[in-house]
Protein backbone atom coordinates (compact mmCIF):
# COMPACT_ATOMS: atom_id res chain seq x y z
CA UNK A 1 39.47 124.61 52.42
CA UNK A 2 41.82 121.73 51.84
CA UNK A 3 43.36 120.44 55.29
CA UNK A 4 47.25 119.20 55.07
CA UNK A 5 50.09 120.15 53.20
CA UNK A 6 49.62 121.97 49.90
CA UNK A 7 52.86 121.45 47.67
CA UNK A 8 53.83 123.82 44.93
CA UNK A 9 56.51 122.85 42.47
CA UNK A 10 58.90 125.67 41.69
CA UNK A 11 61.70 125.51 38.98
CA UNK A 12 64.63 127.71 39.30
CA UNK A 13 66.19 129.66 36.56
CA UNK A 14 69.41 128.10 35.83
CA UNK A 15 68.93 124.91 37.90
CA UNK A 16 67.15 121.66 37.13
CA UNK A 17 66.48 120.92 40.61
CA UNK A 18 62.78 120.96 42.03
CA UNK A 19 62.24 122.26 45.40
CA UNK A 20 58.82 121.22 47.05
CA UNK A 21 57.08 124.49 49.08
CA UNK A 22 54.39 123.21 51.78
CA UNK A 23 52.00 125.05 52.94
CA UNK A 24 54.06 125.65 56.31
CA UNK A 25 56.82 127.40 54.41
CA UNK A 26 59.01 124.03 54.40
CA UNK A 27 61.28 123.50 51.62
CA UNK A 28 62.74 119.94 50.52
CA UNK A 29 65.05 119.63 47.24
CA UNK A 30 65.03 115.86 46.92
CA UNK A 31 67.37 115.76 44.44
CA UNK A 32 70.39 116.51 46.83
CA UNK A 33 72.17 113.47 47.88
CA UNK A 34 71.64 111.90 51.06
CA UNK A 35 74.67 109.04 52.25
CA UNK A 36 73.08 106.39 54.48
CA UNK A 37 75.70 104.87 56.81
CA UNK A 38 75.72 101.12 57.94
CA UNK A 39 74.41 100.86 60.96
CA UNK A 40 74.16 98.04 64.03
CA UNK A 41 70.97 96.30 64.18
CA UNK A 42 71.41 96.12 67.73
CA UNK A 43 73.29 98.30 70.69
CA UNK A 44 76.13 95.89 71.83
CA UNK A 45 76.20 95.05 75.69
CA UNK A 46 79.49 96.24 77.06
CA UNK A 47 82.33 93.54 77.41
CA UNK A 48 83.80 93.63 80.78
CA UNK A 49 86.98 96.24 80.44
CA UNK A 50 90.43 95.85 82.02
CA UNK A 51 91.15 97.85 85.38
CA UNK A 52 94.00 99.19 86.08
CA UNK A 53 95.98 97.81 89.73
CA UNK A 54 93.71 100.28 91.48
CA UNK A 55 90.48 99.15 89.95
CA UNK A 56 89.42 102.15 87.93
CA UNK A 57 87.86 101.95 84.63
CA UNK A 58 90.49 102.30 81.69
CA UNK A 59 90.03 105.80 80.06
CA UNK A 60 87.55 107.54 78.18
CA UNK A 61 87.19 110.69 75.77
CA UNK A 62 84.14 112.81 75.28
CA UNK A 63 86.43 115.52 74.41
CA UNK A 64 84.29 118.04 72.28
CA UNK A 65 80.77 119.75 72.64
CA UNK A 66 79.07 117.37 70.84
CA UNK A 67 80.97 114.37 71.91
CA UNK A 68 82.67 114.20 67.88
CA UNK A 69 84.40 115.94 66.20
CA UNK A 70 81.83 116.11 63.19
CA UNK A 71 79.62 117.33 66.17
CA UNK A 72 76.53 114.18 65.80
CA UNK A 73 75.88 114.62 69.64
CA UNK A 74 75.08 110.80 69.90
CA UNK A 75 77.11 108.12 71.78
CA UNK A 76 76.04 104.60 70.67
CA UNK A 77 76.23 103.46 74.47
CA UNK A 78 75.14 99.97 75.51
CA UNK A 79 70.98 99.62 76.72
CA UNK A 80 71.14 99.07 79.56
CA UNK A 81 72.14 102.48 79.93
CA UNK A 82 68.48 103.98 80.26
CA UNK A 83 66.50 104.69 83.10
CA UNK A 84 65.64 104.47 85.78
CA UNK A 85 68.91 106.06 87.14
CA UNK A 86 70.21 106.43 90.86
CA UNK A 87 72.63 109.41 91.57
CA UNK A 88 76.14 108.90 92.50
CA UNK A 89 76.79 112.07 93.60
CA UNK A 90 76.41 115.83 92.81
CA UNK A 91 78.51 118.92 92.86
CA UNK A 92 76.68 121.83 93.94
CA UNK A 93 77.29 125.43 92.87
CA UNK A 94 76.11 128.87 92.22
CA UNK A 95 77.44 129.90 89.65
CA UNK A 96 75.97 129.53 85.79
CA UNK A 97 76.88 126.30 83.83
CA UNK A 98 75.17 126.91 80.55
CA UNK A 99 77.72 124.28 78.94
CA UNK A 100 77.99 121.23 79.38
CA UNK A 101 81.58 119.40 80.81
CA UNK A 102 83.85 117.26 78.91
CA UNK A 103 85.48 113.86 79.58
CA UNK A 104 89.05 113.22 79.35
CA UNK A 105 89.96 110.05 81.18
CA UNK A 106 89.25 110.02 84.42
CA UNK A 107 87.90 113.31 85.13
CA UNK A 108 85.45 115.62 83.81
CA UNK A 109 86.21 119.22 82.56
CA UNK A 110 83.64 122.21 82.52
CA UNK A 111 84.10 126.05 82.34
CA UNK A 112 81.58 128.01 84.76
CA UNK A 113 80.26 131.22 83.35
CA UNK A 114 82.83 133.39 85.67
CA UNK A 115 85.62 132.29 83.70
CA UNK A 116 86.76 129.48 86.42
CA UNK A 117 87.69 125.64 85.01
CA UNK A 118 86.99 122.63 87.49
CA UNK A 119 88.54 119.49 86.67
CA UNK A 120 86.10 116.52 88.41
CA UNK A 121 86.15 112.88 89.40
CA UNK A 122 84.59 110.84 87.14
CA UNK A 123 84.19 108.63 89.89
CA UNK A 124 83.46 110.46 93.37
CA UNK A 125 82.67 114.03 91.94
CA UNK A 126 85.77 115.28 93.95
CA UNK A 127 87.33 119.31 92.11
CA UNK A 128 90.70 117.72 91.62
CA UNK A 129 91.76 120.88 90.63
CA UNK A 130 90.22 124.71 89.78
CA UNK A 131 91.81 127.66 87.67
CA UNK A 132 90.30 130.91 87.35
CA UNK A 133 91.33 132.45 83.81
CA UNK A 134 88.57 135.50 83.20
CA UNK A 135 85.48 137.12 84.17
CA UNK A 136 82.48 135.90 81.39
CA UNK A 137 82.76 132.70 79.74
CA UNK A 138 79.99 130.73 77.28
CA UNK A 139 81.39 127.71 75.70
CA UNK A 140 82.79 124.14 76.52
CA UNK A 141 86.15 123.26 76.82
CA UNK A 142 88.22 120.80 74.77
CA UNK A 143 90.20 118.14 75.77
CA UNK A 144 93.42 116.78 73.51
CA UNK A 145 96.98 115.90 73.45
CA UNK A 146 96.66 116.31 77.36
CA UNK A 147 95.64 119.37 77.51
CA UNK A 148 92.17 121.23 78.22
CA UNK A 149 91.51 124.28 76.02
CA UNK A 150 88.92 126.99 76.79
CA UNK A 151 87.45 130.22 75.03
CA UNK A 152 86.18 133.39 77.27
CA UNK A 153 83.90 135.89 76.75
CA UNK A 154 85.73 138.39 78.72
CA UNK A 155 89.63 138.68 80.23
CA UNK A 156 88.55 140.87 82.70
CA UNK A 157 85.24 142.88 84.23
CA UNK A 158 86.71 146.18 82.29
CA UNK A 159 87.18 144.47 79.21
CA UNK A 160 85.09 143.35 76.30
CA UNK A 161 87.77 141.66 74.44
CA UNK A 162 88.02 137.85 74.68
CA UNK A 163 90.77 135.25 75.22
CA UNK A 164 92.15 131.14 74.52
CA UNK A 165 94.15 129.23 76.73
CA UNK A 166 95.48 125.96 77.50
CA UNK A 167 95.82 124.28 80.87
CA UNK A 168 97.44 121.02 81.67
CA UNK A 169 94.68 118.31 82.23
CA UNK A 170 96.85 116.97 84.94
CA UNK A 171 97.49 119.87 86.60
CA UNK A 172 95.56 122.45 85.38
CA UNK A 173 98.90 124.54 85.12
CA UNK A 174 98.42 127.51 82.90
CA UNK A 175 100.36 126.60 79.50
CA UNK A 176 99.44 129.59 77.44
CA UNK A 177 96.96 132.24 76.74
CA UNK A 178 96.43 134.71 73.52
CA UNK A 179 94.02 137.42 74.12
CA UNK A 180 91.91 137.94 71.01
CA UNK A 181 90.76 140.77 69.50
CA UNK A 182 86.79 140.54 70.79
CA UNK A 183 85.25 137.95 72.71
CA UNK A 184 84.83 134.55 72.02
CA UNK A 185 81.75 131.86 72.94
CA UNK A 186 82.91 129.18 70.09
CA UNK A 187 83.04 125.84 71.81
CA UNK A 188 86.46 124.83 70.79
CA UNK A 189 87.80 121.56 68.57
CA UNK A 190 90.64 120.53 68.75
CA UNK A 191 92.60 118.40 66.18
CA UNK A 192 96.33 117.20 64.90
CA UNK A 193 98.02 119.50 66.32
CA UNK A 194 95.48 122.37 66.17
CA UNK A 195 93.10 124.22 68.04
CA UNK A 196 89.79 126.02 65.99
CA UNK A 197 87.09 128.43 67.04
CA UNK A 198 85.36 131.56 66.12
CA UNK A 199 85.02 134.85 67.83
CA UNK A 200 82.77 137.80 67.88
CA UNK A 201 83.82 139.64 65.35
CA UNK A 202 83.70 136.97 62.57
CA UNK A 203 87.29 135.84 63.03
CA UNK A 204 88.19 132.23 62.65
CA UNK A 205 90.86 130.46 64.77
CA UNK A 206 93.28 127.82 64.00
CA UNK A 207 96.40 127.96 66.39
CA UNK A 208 98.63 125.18 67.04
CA UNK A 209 97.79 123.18 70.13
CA UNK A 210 101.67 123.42 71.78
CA UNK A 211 102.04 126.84 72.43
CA UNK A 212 98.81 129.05 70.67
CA UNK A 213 100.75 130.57 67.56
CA UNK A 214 98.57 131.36 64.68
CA UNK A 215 98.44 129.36 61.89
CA UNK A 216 95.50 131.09 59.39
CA UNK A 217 92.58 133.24 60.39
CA UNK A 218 89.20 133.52 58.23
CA UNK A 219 86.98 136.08 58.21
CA UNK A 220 83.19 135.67 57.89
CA UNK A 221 80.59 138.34 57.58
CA UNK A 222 79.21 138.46 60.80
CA UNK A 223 80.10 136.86 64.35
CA UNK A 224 80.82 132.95 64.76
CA UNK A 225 78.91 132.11 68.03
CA UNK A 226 78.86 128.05 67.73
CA UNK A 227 81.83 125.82 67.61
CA UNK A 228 83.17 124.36 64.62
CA UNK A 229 82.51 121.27 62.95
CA UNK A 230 85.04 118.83 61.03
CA UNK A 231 84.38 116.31 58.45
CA UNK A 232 86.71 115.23 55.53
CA UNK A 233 88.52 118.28 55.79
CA UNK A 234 86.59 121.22 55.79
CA UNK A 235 85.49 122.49 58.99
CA UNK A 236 81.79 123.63 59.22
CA UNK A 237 79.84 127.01 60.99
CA UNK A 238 77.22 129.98 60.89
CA UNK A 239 77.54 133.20 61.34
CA UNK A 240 75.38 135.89 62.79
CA UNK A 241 74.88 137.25 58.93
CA UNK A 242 72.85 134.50 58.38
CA UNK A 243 75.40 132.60 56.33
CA UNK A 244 77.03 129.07 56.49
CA UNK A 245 80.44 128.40 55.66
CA UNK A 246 82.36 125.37 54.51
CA UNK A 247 86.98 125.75 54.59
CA UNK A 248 89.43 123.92 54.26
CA UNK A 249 90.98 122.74 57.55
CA UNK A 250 94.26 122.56 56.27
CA UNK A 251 94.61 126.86 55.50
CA UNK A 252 91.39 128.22 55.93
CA UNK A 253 90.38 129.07 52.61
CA UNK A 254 86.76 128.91 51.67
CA UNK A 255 85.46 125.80 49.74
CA UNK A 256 81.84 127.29 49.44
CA UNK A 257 79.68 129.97 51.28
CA UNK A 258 75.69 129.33 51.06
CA UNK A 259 73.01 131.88 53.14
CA UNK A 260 69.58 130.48 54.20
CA UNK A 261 66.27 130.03 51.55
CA UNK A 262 64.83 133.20 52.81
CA UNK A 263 65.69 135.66 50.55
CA UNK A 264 64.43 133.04 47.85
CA UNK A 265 61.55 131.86 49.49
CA UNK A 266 60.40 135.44 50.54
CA UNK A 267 61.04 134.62 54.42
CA UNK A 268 63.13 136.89 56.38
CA UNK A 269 66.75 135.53 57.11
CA UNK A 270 68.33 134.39 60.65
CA UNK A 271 71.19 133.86 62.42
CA UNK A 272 73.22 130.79 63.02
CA UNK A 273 74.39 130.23 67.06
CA UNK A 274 73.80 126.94 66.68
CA UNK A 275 76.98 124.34 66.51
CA UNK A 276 76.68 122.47 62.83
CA UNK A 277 76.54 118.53 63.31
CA UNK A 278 77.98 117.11 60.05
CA UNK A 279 76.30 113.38 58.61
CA UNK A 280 74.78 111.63 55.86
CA UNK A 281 76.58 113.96 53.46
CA UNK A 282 75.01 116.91 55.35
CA UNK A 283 75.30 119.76 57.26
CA UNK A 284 72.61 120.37 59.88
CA UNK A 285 71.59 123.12 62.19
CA UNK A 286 68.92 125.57 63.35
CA UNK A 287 68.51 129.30 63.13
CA UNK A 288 67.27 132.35 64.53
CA UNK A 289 64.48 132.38 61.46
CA UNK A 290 62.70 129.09 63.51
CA UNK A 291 63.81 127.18 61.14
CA UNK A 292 65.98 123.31 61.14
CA UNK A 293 67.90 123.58 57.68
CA UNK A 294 70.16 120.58 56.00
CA UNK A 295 72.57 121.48 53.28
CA UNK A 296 74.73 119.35 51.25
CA UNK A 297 78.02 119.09 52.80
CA UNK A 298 80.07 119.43 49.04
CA UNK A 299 78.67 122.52 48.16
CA UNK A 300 75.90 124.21 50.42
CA UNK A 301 72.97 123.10 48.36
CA UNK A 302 69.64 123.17 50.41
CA UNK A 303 68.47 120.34 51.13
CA UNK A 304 65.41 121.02 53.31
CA UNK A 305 64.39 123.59 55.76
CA UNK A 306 61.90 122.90 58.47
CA UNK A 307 59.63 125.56 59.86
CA UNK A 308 59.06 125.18 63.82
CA UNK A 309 57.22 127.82 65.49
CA UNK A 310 60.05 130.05 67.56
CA UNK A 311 63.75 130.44 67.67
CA UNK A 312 66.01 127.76 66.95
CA UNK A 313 69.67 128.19 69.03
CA UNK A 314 69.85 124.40 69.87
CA UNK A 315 72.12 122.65 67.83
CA UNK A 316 70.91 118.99 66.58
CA UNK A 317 71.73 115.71 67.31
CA UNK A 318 72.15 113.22 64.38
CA UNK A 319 71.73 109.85 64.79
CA UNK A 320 70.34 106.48 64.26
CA UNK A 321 69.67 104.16 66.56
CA UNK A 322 69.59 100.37 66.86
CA UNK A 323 66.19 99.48 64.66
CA UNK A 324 65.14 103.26 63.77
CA UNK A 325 66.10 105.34 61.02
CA UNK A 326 68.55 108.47 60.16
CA UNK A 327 66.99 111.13 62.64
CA UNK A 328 67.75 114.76 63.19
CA UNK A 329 66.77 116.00 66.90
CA UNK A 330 66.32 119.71 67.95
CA UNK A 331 64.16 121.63 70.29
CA UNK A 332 62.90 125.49 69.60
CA UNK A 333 61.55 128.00 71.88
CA UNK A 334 58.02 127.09 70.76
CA UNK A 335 58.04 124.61 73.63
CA UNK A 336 58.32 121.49 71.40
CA UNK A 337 61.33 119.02 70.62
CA UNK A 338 61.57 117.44 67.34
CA UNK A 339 62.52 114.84 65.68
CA UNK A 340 62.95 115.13 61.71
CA UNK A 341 63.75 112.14 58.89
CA UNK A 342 66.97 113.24 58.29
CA UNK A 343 66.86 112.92 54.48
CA UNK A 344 63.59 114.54 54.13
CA UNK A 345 62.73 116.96 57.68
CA UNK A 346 59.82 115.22 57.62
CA UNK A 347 58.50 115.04 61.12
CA UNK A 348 58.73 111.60 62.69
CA UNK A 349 57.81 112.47 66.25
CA UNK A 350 57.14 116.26 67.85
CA UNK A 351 56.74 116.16 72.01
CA UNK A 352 55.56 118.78 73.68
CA UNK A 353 57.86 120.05 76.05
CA UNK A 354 55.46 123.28 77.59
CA UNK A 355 58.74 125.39 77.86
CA UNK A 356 61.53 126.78 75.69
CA UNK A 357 64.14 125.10 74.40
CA UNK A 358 67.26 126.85 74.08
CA UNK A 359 70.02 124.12 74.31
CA UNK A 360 71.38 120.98 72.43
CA UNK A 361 69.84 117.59 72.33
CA UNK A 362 72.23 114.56 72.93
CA UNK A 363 71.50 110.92 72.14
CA UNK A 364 72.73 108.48 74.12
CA UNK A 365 72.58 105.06 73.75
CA UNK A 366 68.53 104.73 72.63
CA UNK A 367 67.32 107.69 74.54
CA UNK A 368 67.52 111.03 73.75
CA UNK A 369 67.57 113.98 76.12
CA UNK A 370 67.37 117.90 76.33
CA UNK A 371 67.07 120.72 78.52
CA UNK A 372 63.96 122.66 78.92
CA UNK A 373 64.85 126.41 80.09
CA UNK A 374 61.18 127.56 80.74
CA UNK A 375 60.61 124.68 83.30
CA UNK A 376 64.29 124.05 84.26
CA UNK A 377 63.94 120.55 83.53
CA UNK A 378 65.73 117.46 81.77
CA UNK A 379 64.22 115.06 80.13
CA UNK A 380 64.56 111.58 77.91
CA UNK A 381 62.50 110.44 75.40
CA UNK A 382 63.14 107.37 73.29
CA UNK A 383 64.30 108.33 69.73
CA UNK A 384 62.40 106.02 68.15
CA UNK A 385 59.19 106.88 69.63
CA UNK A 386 59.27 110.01 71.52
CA UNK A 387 58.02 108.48 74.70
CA UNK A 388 58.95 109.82 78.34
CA UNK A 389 61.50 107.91 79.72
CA UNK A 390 62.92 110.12 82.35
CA UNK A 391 62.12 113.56 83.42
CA UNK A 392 64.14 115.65 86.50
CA UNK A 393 63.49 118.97 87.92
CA UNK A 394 67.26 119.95 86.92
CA UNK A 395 69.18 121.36 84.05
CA UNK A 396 68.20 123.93 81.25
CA UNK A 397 70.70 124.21 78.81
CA UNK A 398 72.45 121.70 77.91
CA UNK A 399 71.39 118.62 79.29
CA UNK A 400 73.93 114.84 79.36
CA UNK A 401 77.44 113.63 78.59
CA UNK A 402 77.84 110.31 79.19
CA UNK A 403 81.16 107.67 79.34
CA UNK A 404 78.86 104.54 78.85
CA UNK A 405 78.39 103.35 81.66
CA UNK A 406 76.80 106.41 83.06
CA UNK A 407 75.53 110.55 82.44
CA UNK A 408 76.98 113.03 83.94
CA UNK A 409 73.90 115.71 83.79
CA UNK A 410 74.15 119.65 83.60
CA UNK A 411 72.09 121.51 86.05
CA UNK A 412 71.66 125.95 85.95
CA UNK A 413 74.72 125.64 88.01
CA UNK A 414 75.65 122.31 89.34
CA UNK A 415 76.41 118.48 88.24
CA UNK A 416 74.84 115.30 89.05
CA UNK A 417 76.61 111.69 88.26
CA UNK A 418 73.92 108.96 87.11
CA UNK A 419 74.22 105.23 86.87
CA UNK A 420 71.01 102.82 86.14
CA UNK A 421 69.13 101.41 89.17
């Protein structure tokens, strides 16, 4: 018996590219390309910031799930931004935050799982405001052009079809809503003028941000769960038929539609709920097969795929930090949280976490943190190593945003303000 990987070289009909098989059932094609990206050798301290006359800190945007608009998950925040942390204050609930807020100036904005959007102090934690739009809601909001845009689930308890909506930041004054035509869970994006998600029956969004008139629709084979992912023009996401799809942002017409290896490989095929994030030239996400795949972002072409032992709904984090290398970080309900080579999925680091993991990593600064849903825990490890950092008996889904100078972290149904000790 031969211990480690076992490769196999196979060579496609039709294609001069060779794919590497381990033993594992991973699949690399190193022939796809890979863009490195300059990168600081160190994380800049922060420079003290103007205040306005009432001392506040000027304004910040985290304005997407996933922080970007390309959907990396990773703020390059200064480091001393790390633990250990003190809380500044908490805001208690009972209802189910499974999604994590976002930041918009001065106040945070999240979407409870009845439907109901809370506007919060950065600051004190204070509901400046609270607007209750439906019954069933599983998504983030977005923030843009001063408005805060949601997706539900459900209008209405005897209802099963879905609905958008814009609300004044300020205010949170209704300033439209379109029902759709089933329900929706896509994690909206918002950009020039336009606002883009999926829905459950495959239907692709893009309305214009003033007043929610359509401007295209795309239909995929099966329902778009995760948000929506922009880079250079094309806008990125799965689908629960196990395919991912690349359009144009400008009409919605398809640049190139790619399903997973399994039907080549001879592994079954998944679904995609988890939110693309777009670098390096790549597109990277899990699926429902266990499986962390990258594809090339110009035309689909697989990259790798990397076999992890149970489901994979998390969507990645792409990043690298000050003295490491490109690094793609995901957890999977086989209790462990990974962190992959992002050229390669080679694994640099694997922790065992002793739960499921069912939601999104985010990198912050040098540390990188998740939610574990089998011990309703978040924790940070450094992204370089993979050693414990920090570790709190709160959160399982999704677990940090941050403004820099602190996290703001996601509990099962409440949020907790951090700042270092």
């Amino acid at each position: 018996m031969v211990l480690g990987s076992v490769f196999v070289l196979l060579v496609l009909a039709g294609s001069a590219a060779a794919f590497l098989l381990t033993r594992d059932d991973d699949v690399v094609d190193q022939d796809v390309v890979f863009r490195p990206e300059p990168t600081a050798t160190a994380t800049p301290e922060p420079t003290p910031a103007p205040r306005d006359r009432r001392g506040s800190e000027p304004p910040f945007t985290w304005a997407h799930y996933g922080y970007s608009k390309d959907r990396r998950r990773y703020l390059p925040a200064p480091s001393s931004l790390r633990p250990p942390f003190r809380r500044v204050w908490s805001l208690t609930g009972s209802v189910l935050l499974e999604f994590g807020p976002v930041i918009g100036g001065r106040s945070l904005y999240l979407l409870k799982n009845n439907g109901a959007v809370y506007a919060v102090s950065k600051r004190t934690g204070e509901v400046r405001w609270k607007r209750k739009l439906g019954y069933l809601a599983a998504s983030s909001p977005a923030f843009g052009e001063g408005k805060v845009f949601v997706t539900l689930l459900k209008r209405d308890k005897r209802e099963r079809a879905g609905r958008v909506a814009a609300l004044s930041a300020r205010t949170g004054r209704l300033l439209w809503s379109k029902p759709l035509a089933s329900r929706s869970e896509s994690s909206p994006l918002v950009d020039n003028g336009r606002v883009y998600f999926g829905s459950e029956n495959g239907t692709v969004y893009a309305l214009r941000a003033s007043d929610g008139a359509v401007r295209w629709r795309y239909r995929a084979g099966g329902a778009v769960k995760s948000g929506l992912a922009l880079a250079d023009g094309k806008l990125y996401f799965g689908d629960y038929d196990g395919k991912l799809h690349a359009i144009r942002q400008a009409d919605g017409r398809r640049v190139w539609r790619v399903g997973t290896s399994g039907a080549r490989f001879g592994f079954s095929a998944g679904n995609f709920y988890s939110t693309p994030a777009v670098a390096y030239g790549r597109v990277y996400l899990g699926n429902t097969d266990g499986r962390i795949y990258s594809f090339a972002s110009d035309n689909g072409k697989l990259a790798w795929a990397k076999r992890t032992g149970g489901y994979v709904y998390a969507s990645p984090a792409v990043a690298q930090v000050p003295g490491g290398k490109p690094t793609v970080y995901a957890g999977s309900y086989d209790g462990r949280f990974y962190a992959l080579d992002a050229r390669t999925g080679r694994v640099r680091w694997s922790h065992n976490a002793k739960g499921k993991i069912s939601g999104s990593a985010t990198v912050v600064g040098e540390i990188v943190y998740f939610s574990n849903l089998g011990r309703k825990s978040t924790v940070g490890l450094g992204a370089r190593t993979g050693r414990k950092v920090f570790n709190i008996r709160r959160g399982a889904f999704n677990p940090v945003v941050s403004d820099g100078n602190r996290i703001y972290l996601t509990g099962y149904s409440s949020l907790y303000a951090f700042k270092p000790r």
